[in-house]
Every structure is written in C-alpha cells, then in structure tokens.
C-alpha atoms as a PDB file:
ATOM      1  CA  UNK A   1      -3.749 243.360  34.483  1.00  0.00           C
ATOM      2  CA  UNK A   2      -3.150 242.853  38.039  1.00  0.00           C
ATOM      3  CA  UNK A   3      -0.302 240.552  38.705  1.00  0.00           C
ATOM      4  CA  UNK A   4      -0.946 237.628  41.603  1.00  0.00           C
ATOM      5  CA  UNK A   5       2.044 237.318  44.143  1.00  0.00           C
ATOM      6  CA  UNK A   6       2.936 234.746  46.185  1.00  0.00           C
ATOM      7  CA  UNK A   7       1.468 235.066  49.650  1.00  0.00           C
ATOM      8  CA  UNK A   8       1.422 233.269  53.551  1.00  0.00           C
ATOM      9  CA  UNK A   9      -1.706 233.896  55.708  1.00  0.00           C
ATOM     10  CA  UNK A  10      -1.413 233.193  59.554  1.00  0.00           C
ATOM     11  CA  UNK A  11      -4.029 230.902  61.450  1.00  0.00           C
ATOM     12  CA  UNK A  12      -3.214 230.946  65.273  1.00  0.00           C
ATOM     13  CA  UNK A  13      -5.182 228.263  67.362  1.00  0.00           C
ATOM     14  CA  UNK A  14      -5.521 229.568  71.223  1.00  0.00           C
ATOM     15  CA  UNK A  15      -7.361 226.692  73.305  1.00  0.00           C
ATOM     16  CA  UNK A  16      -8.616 227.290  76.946  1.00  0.00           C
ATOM     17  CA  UNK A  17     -10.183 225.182  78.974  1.00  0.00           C
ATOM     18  CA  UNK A  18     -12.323 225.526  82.393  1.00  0.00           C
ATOM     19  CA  UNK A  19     -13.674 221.963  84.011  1.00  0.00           C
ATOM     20  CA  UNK A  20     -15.443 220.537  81.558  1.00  0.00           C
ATOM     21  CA  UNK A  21     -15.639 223.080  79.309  1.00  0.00           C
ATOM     22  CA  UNK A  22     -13.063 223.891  76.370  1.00  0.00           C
ATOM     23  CA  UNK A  23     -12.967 227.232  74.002  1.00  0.00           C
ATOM     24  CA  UNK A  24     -10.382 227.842  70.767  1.00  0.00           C
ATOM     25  CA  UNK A  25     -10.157 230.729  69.377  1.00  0.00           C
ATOM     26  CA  UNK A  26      -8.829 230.397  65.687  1.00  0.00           C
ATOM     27  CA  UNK A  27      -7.429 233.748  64.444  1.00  0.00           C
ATOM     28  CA  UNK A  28      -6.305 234.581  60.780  1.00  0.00           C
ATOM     29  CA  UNK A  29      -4.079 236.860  59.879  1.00  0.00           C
ATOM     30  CA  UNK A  30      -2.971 238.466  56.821  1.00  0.00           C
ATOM     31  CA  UNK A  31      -1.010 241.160  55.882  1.00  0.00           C
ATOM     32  CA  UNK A  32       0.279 242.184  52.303  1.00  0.00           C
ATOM     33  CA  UNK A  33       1.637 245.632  53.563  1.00  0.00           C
ATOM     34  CA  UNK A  34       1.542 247.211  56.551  1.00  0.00           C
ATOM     35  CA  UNK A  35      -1.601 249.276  56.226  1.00  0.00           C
ATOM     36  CA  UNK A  36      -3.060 245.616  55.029  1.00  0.00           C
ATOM     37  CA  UNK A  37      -3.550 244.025  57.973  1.00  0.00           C
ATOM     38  CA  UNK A  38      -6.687 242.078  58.225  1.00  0.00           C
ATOM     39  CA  UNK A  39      -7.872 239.573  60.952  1.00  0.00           C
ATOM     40  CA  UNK A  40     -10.357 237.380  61.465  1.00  0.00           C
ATOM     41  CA  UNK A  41     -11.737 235.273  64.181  1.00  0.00           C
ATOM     42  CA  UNK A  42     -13.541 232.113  64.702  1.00  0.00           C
ATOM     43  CA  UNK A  43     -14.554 230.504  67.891  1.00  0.00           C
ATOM     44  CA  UNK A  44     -15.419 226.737  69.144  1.00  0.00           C
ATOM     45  CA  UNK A  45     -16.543 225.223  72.535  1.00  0.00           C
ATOM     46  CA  UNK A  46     -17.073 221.517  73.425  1.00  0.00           C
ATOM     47  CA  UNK A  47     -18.032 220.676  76.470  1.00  0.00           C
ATOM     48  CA  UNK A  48     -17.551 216.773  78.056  1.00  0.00           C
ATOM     49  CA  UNK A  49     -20.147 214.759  78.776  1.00  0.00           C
ATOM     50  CA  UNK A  50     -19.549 213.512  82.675  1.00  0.00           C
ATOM     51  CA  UNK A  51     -20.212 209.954  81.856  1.00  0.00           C
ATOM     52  CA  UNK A  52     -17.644 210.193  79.550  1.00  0.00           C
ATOM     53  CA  UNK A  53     -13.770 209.758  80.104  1.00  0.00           C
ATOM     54  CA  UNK A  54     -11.431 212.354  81.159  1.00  0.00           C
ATOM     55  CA  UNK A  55      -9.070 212.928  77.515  1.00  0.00           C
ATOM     56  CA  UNK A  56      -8.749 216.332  77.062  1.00  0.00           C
ATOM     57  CA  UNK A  57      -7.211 216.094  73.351  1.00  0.00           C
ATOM     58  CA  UNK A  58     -10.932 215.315  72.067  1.00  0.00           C
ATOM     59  CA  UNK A  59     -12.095 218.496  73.669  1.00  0.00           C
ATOM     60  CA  UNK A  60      -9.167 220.311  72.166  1.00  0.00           C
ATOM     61  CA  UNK A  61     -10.114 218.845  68.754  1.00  0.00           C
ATOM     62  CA  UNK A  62     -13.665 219.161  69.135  1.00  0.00           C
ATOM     63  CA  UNK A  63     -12.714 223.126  70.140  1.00  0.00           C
ATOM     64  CA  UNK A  64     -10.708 223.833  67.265  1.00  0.00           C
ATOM     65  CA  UNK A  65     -12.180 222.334  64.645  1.00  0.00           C
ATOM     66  CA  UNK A  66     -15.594 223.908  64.953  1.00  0.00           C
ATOM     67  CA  UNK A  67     -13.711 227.521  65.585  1.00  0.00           C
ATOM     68  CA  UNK A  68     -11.896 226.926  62.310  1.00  0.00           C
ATOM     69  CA  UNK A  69     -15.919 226.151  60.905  1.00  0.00           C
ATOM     70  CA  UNK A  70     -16.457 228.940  62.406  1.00  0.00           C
ATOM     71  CA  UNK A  71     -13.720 230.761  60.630  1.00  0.00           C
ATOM     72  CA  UNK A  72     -14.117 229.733  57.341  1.00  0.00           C
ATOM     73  CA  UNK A  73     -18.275 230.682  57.508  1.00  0.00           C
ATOM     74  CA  UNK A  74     -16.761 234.704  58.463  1.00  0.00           C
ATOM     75  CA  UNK A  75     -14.135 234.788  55.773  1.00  0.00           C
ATOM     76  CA  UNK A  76     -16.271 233.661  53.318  1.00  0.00           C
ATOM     77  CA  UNK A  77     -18.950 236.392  54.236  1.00  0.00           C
ATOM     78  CA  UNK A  78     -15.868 238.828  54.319  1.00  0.00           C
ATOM     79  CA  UNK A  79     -15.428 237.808  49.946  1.00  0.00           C
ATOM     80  CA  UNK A  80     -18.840 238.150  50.227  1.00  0.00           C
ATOM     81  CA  UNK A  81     -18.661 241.669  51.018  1.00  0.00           C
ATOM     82  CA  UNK A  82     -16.075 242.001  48.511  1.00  0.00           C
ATOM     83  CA  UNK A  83     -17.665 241.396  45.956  1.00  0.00           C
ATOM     84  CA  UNK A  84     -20.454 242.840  46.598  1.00  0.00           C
ATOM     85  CA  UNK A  85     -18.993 246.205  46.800  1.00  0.00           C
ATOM     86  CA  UNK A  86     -15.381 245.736  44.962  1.00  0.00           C
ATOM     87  CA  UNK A  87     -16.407 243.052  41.665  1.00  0.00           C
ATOM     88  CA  UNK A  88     -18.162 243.574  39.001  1.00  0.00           C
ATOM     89  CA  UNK A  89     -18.121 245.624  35.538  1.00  0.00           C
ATOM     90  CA  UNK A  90     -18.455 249.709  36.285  1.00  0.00           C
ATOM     91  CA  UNK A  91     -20.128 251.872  34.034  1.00  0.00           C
ATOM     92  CA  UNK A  92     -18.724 255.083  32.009  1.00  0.00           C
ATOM     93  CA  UNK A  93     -19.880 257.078  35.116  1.00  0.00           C
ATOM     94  CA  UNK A  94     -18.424 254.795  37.573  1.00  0.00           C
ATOM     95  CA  UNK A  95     -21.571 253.157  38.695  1.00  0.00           C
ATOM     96  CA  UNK A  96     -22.079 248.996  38.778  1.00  0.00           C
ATOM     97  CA  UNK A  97     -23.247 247.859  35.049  1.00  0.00           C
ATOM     98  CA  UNK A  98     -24.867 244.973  37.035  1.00  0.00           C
ATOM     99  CA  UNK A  99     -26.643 246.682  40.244  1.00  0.00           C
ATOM    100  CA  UNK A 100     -30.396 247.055  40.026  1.00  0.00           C
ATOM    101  CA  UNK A 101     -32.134 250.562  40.679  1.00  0.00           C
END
C-alpha cells in the first residue's frame, strides 16, 4: 500500500499590465523530491473597456482569476494523462486489463 504524505504545492500569481490591457500568469509548482519538480501554467487577460473607469484592481482580478481557470482546465488534463497511462488494473504480462485492442 502506498502511504499518502502530507504535502504544499506553490501557486505564484505574476500580473502585468500595458494601457488597457492586463495579463497574469498563474504558475504551480510542486515538488516532492528534487527530480519531482513539476510546473504548470495558466494565463488570463482582461482588457478595460474605455468608457469605463480607470481601477486597475478589477483588471488584476479579472487577470488572475481566469489564469487560475485557466490553470485548473491544464492540471486537470495533466490527471488526465495520468490516468490514462499510470491507473488502472495490469495484466499477468504487464499490459492494461481494461485497454481495448
């Protein structure tokens, strides 16, 4: 049985913006060893109306929120992945019991 540890995964929120224009990047970072690391990245733009009102904290949170979105769509294809090549019972000869021909 494999035994589940305790572990802390990194999400790092870089926001830049240009005019009217803002980007975040939303990065996540994980690393059980050192040969473990894994990162993934999401990104998010909003861009302000010019009729509208100068606050740049909506574009930040407009930003980041839809590159976290965008994060969370990658990681889940990344356990997608997974478990498409990792889960699942093998047979005797070390073959999927539940992959088709």
């Amino acid at each position: 049985m494999i035994s589940m540890e305790d572990k802390q995964w990194t999400v790092r929120i870089l926001i830049t913006e240009d005019g009217d224009d803002t980007r975040a990047e939303a990065v996540l970072t994980t690393q059980d060893t050192p040969e473990d690391l894994m990162a993934v990245t999401g990104r998010g733009v909003a861009h302000r109306n010019p009729v509208d009102r100068p606050i740049p904290e909506i574009g930040d949170e407009l930003a980041a929120s839809r590159a976290l979105e965008d994060l969370a769509i990658r990681l889940h294809d990344v356990a997608s992945d997974d478990i498409v090549n990792m889960a699942g019972p093998a047979d005797r000869d070390g073959s999927r019991a539940w992959e088709r021909p």
